[in-house]
N, C-alpha and C. Protein backbone atom coordinates (compact mmCIF):
# COMPACT_ATOMS: atom_id res chain seq x y z
N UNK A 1 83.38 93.58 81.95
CA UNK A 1 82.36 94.61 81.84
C UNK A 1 82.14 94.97 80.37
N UNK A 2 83.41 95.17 79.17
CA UNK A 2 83.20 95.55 78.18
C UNK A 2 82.29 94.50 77.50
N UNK A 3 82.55 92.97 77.76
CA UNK A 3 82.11 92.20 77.32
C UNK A 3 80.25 91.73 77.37
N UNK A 4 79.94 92.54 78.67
CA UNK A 4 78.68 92.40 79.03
C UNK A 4 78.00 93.90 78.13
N UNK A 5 78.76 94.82 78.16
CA UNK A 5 78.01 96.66 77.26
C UNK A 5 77.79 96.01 75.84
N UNK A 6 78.53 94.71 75.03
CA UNK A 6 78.64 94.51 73.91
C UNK A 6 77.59 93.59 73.69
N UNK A 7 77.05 92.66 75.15
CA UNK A 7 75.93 91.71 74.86
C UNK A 7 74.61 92.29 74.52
N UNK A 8 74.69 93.58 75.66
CA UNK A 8 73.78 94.48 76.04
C UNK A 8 73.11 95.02 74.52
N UNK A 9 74.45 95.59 73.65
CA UNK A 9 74.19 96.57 72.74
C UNK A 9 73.71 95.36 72.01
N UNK A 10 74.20 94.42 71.15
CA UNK A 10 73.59 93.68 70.36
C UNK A 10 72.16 92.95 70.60
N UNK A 11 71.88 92.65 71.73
CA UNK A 11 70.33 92.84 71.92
C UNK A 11 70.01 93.85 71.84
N UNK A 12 69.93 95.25 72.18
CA UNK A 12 68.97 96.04 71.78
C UNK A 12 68.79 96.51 70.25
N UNK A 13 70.08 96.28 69.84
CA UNK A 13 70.37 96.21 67.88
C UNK A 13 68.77 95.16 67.97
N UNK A 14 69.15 93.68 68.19
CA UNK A 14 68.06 93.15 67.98
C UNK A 14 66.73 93.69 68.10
N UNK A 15 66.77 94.11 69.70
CA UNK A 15 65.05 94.64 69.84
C UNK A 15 65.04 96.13 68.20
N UNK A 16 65.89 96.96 68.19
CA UNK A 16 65.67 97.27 67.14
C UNK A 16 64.96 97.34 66.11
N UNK A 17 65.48 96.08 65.27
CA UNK A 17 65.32 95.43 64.54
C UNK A 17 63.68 95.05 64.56
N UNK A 18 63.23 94.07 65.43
CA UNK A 18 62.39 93.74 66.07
C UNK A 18 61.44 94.65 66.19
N UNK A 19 61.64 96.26 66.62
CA UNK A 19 60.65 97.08 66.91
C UNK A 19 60.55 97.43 65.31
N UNK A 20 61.07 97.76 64.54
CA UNK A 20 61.03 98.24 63.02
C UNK A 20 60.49 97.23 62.16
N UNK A 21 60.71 96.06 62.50
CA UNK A 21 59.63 94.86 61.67
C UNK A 21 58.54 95.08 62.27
N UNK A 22 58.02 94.75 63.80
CA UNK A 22 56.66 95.23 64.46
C UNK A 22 55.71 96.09 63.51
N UNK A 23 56.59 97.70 63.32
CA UNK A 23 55.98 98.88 62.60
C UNK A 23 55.33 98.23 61.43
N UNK A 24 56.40 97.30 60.61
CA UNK A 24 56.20 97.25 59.02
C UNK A 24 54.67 96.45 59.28
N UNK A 25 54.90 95.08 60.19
CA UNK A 25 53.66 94.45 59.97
C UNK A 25 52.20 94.97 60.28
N UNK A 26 52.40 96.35 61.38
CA UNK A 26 51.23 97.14 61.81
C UNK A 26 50.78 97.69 60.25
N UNK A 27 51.63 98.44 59.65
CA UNK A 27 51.43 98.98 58.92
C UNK A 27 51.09 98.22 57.66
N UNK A 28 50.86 96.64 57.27
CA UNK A 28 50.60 96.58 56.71
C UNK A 28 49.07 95.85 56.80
N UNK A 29 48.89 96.13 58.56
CA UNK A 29 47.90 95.41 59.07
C UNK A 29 47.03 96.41 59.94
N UNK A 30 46.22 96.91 59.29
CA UNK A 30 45.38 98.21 60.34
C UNK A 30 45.10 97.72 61.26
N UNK A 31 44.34 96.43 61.33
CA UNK A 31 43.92 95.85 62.93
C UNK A 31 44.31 96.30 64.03
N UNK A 32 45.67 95.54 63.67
CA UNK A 32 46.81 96.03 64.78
C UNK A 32 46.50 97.22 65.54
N UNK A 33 46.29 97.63 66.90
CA UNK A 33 46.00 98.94 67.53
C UNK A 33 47.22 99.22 68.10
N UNK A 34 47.97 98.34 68.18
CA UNK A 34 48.77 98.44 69.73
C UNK A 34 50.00 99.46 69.37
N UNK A 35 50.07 100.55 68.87
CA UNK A 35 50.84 101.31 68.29
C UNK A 35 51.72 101.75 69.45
N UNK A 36 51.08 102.11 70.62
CA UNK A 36 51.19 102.54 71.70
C UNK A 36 53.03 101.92 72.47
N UNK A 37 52.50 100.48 72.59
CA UNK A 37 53.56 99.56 73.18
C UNK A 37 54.64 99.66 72.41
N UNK A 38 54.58 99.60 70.81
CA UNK A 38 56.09 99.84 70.09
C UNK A 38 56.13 100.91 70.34
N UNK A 39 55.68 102.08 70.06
CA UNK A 39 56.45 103.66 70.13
C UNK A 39 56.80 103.38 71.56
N UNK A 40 56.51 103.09 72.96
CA UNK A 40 56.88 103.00 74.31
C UNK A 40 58.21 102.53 74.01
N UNK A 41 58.33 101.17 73.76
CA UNK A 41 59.64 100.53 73.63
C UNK A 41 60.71 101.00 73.07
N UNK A 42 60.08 101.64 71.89
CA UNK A 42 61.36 102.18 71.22
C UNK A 42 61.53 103.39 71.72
N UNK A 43 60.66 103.89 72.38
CA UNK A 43 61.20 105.21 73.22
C UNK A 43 62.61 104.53 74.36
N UNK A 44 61.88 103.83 75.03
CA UNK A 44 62.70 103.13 76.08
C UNK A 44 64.23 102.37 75.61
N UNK A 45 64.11 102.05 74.18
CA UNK A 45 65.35 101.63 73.90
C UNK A 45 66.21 102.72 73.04
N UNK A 46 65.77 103.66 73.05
CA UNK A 46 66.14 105.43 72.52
C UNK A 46 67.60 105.31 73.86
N UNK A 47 66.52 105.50 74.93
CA UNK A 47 67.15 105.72 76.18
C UNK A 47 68.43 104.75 76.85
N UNK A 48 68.07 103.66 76.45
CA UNK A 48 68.80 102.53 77.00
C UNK A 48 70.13 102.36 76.14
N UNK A 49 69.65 102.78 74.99
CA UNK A 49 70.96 102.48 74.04
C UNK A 49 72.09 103.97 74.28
N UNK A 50 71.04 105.16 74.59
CA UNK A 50 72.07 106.48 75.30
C UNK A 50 73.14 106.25 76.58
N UNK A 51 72.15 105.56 77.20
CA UNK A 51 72.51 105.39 78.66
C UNK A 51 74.14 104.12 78.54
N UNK A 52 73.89 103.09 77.55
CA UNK A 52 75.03 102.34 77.23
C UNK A 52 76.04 103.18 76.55
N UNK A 53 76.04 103.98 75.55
CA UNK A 53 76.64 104.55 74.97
C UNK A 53 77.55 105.72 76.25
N UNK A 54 77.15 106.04 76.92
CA UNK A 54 77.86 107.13 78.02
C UNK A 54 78.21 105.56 79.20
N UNK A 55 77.64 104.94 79.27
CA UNK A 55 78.41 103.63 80.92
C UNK A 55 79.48 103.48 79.44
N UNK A 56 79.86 102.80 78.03
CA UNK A 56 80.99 102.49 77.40
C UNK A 56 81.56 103.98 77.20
N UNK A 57 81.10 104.90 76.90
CA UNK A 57 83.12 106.06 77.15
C UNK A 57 83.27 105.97 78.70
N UNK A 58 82.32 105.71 79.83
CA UNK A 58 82.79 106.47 80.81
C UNK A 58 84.04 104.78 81.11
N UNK A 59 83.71 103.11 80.66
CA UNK A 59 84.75 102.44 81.08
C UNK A 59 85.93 103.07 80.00
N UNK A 60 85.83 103.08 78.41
CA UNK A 60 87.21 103.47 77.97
C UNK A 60 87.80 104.29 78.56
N UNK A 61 87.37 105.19 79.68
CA UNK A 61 87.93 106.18 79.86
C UNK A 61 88.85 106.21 80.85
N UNK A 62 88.14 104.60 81.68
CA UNK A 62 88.53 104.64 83.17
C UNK A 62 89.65 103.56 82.85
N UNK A 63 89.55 102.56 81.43
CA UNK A 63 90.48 101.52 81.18
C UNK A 63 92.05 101.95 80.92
N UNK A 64 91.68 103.47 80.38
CA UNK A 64 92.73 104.04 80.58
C UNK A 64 93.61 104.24 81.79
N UNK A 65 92.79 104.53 82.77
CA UNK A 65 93.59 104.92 84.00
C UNK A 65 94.09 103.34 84.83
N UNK A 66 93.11 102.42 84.63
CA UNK A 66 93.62 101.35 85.76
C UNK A 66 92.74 99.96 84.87
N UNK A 67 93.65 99.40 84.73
CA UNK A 67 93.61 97.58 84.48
C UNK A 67 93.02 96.64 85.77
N UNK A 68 92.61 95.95 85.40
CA UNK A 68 92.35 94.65 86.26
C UNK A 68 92.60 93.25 86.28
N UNK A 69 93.10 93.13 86.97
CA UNK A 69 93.82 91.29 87.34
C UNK A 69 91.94 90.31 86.76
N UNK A 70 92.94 89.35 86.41
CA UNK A 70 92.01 88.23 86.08
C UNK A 70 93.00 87.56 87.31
N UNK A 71 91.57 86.94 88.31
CA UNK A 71 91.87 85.77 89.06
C UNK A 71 91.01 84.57 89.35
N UNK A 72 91.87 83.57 90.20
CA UNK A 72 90.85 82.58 90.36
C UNK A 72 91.10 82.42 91.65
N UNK A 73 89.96 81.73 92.23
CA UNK A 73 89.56 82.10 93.76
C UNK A 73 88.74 80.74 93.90
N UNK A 74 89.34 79.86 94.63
CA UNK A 74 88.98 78.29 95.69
C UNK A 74 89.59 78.19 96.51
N UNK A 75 89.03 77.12 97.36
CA UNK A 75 89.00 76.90 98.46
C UNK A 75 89.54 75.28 98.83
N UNK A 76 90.66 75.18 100.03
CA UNK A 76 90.94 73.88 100.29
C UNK A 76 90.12 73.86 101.31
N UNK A 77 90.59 72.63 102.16
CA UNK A 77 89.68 72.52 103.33
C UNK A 77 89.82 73.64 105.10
N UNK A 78 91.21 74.25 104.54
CA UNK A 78 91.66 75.08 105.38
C UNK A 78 91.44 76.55 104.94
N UNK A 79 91.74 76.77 104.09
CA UNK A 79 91.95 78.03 103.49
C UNK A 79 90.95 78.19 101.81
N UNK A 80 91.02 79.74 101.69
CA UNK A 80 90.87 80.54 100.76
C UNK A 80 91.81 80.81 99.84
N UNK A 81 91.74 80.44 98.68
CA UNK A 81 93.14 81.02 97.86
C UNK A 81 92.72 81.63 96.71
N UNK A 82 93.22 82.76 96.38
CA UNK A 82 93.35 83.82 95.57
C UNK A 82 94.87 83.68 94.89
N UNK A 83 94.34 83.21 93.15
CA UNK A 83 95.65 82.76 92.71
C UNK A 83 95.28 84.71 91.45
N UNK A 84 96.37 85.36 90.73
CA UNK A 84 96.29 86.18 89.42
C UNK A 84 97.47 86.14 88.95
N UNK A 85 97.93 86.01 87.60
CA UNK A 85 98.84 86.28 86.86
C UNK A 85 99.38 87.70 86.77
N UNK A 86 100.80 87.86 87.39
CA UNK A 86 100.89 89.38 87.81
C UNK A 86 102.76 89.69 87.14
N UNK A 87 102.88 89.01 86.27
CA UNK A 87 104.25 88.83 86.16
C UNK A 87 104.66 90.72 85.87
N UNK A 88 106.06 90.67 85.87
CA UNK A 88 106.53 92.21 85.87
C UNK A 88 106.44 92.68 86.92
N UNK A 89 105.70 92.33 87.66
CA UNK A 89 105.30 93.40 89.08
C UNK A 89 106.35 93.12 90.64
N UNK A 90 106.89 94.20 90.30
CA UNK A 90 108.19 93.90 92.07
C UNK A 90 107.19 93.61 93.53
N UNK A 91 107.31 93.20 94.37
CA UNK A 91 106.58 92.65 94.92
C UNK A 91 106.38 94.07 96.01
N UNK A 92 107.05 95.28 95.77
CA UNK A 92 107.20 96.32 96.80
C UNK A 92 105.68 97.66 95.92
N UNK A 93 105.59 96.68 94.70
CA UNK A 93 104.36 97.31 93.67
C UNK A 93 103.15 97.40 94.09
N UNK A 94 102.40 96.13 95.30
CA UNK A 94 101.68 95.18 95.17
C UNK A 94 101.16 95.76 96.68
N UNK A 95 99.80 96.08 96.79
CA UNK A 95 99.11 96.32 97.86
C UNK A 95 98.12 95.58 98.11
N UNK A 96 98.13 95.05 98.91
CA UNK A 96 96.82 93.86 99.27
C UNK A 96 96.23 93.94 100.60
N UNK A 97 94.82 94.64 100.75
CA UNK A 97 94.05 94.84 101.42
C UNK A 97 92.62 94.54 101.80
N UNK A 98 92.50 94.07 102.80
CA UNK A 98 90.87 93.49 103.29
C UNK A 98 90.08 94.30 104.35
N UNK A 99 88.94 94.80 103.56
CA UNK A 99 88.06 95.46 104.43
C UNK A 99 86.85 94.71 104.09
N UNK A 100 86.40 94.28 105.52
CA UNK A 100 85.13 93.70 106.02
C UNK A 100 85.30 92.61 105.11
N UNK A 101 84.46 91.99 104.40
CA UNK A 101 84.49 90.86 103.03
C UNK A 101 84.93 91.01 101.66
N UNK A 102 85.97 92.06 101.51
CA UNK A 102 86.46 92.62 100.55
C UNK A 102 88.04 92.49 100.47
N UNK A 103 88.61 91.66 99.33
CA UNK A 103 90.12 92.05 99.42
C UNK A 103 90.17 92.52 98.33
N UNK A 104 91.14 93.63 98.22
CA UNK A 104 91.44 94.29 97.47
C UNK A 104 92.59 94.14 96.85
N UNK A 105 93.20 94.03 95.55
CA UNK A 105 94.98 93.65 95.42
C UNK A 105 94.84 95.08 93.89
N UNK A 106 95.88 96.01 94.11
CA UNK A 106 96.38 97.01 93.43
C UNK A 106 97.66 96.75 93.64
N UNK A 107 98.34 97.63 92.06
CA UNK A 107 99.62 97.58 92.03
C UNK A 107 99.66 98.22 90.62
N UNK A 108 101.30 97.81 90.23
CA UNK A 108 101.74 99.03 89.29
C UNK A 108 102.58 98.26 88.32
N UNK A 109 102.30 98.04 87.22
CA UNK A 109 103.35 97.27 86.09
C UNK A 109 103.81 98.34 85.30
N UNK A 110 105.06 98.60 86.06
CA UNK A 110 106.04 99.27 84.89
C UNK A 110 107.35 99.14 83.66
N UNK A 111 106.85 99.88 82.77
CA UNK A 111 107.76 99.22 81.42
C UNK A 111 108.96 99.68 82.11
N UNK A 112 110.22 99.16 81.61
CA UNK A 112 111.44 99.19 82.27
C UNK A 112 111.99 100.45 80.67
N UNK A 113 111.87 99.73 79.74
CA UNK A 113 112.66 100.89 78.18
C UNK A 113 110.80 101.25 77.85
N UNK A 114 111.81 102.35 76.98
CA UNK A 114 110.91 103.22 76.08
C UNK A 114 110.92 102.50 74.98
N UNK A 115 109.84 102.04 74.31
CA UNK A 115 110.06 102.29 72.56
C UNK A 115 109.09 103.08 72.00
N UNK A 116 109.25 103.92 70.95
CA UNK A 116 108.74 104.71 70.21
C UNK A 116 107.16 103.63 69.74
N UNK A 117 106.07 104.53 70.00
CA UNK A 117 104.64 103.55 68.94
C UNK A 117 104.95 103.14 68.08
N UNK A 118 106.09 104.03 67.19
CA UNK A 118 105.90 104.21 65.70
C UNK A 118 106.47 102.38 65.42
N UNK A 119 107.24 102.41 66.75
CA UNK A 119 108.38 100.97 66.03
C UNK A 119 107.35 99.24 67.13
N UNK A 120 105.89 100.00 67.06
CA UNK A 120 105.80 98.75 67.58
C UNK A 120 104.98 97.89 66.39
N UNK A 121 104.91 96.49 66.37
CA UNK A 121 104.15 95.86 65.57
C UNK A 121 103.32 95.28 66.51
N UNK A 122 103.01 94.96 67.54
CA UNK A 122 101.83 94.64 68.49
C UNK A 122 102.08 95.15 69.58
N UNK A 123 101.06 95.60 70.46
CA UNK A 123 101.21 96.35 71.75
C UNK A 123 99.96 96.09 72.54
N UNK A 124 100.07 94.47 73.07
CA UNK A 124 98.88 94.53 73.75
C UNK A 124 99.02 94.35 75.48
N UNK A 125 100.42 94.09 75.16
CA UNK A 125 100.94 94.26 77.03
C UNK A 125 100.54 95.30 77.95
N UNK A 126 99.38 95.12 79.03
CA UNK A 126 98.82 96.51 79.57
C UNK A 126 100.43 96.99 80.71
N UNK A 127 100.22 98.34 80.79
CA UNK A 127 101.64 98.74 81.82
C UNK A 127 100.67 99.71 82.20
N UNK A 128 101.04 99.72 83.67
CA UNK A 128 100.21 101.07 84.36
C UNK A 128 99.80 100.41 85.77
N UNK A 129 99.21 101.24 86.09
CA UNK A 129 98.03 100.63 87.47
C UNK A 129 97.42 99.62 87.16
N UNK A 130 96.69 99.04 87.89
CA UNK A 130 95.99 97.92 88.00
C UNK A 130 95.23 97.84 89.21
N UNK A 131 93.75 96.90 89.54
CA UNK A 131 93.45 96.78 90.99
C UNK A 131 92.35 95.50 90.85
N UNK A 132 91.98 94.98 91.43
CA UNK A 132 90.69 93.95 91.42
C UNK A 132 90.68 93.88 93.17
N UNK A 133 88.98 93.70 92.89
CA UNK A 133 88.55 93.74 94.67
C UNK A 133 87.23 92.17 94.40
N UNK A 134 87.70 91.53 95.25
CA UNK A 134 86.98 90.48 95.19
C UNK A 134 85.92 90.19 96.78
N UNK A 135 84.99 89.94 96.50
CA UNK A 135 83.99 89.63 97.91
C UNK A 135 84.22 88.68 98.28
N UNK A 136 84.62 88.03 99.22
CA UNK A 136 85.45 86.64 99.90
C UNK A 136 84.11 86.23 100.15
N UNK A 137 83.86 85.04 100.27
CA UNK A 137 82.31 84.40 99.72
C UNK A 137 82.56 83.32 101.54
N UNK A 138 83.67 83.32 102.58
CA UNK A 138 83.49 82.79 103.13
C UNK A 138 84.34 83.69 104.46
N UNK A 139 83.93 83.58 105.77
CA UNK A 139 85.06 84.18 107.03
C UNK A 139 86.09 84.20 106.88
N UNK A 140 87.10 84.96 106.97
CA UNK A 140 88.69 84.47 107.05
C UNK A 140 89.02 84.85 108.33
N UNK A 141 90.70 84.93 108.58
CA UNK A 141 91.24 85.41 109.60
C UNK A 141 92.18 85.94 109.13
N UNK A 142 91.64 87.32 109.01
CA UNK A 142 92.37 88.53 108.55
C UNK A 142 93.83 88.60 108.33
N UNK A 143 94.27 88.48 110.09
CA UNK A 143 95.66 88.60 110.86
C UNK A 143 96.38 87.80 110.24
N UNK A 144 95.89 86.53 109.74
CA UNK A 144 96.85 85.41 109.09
C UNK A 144 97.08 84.80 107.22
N UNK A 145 96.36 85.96 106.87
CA UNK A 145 96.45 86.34 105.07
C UNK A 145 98.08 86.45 104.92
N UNK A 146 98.60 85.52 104.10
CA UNK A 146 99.79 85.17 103.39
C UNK A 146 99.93 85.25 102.31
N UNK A 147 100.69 85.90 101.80
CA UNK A 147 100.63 86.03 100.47
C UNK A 147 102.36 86.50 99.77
N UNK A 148 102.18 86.04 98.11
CA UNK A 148 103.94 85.29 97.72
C UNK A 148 103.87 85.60 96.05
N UNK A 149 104.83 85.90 95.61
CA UNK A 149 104.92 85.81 94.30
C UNK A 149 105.47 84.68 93.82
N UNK A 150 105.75 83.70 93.11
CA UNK A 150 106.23 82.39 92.16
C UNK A 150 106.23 82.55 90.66
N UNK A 151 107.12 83.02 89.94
CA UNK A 151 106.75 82.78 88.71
C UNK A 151 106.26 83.44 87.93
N UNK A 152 106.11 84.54 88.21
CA UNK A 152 104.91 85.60 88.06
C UNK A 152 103.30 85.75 88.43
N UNK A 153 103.16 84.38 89.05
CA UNK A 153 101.92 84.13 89.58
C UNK A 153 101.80 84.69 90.98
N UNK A 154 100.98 85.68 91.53
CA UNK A 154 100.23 85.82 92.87
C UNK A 154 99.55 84.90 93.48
N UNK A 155 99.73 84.41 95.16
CA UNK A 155 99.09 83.34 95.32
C UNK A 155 98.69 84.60 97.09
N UNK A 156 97.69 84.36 97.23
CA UNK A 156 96.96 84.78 98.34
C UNK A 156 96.59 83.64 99.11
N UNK A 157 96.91 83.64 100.42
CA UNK A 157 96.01 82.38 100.83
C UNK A 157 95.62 82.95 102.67
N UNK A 158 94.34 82.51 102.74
CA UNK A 158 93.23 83.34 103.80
C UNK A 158 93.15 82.21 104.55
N UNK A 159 93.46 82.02 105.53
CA UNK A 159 92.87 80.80 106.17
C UNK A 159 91.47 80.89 106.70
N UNK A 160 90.95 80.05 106.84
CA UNK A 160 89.02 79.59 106.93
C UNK A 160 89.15 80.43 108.58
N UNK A 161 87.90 80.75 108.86
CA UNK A 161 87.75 80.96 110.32
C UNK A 161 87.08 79.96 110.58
N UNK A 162 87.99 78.87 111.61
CA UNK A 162 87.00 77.62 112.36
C UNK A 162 85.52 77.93 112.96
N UNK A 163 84.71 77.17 112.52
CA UNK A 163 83.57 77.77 113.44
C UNK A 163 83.20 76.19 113.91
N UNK A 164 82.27 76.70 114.83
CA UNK A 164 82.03 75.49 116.10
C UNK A 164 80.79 74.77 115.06
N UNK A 165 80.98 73.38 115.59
CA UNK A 165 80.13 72.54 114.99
C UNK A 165 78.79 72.89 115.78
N UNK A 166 77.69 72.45 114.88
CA UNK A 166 76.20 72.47 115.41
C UNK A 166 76.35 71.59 116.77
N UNK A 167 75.67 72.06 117.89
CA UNK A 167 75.54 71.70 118.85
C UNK A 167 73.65 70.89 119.05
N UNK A 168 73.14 69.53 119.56
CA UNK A 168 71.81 70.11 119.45
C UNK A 168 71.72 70.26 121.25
N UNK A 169 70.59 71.15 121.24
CA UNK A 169 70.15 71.48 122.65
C UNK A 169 68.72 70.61 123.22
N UNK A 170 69.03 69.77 123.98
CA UNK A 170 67.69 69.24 123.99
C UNK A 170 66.64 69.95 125.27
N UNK A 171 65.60 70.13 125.24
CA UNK A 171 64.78 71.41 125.33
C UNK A 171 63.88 70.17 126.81
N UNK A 172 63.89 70.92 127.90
CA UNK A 172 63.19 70.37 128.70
C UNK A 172 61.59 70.59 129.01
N UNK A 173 61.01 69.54 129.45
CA UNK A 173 59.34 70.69 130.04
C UNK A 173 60.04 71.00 131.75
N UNK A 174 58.52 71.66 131.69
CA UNK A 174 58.74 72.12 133.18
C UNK A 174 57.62 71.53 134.09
């Protein structure tokens, strides 16, 4: 998400840009009428660049409270698998839940010692909550979701819900 507020902002830097050259060339070109459409735009990117500015504190704010798993999610010919890198995490941490086409996996990475800020030289290890909810892109069968820690790796695995092959119906007159 942070990565998409940062694409966001640097295009509208651009349109910016863009709207403030517009001005210069109106202005050095009376013809030009269309005064109208830049002041619109740059009204509109007044707004758009506010509106980014409050969606980025409201994620720093929330990055604070809860992290999110990076995962990867394919499919064998049986099953669904939901693999994330979750190392640290006791497996009694780890809540994994499916509602309707939604699984959900939360949990809790906690530092075991204290060290003081003062004595750290890098600190990019997140500790805290965590959660990612992914839309399962195919049926499962709920009842039979398995799931294992290895390594520090999470492995989820959903088995497919069989569905019946196409049947054709051949259609009589009367």
């Amino acid at each position: 998400m942070y990565n998409k507020i940062v694409s966001v902002h640097k295009l509208l830097t651009n349109f910016n840009f863009m709207a403030n050259f517009f001005n210069k060339i109106k202005r050095n070109n009376p013809e030009l009428e269309d005064e109208n459409l830049i002041t619109e735009n740059y009204n509109n990117h007044e707004k758009i660049e506010s509106d980014l500015t409050k969606n980025e504190t409201a994620w720093n704010n929330n990055a604070n409270n809860e992290g999110q798993l990076s995962v990867d999610v394919f499919q064998t010919r049986d099953s669904l698998i939901i693999k994330s890198t979750i190392a640290g995490v006791k497996p009694e941490n780890i809540d994994i839940s499916i509602d309707n086409d939604v699984l959900t996996i939360r949990g809790e990475r906690q530092m075991e010692e204290k060290t003081e800020v003062t004595d750290y030289f890098y600190q990019e290890c997140y500790w805290g909550g965590f959660s990612r909810s992914v839309v399962l892109p195919i049926e499962i069968k709920a009842d039979e979701v398995e799931a294992s820690i290895k390594n520090g790796v999470l492995t989820v695995i959903l088995p497919k819900v069989k569905k019946n092959k196409s049947v054709a119906v051949k259609v009589k007159s009367e």
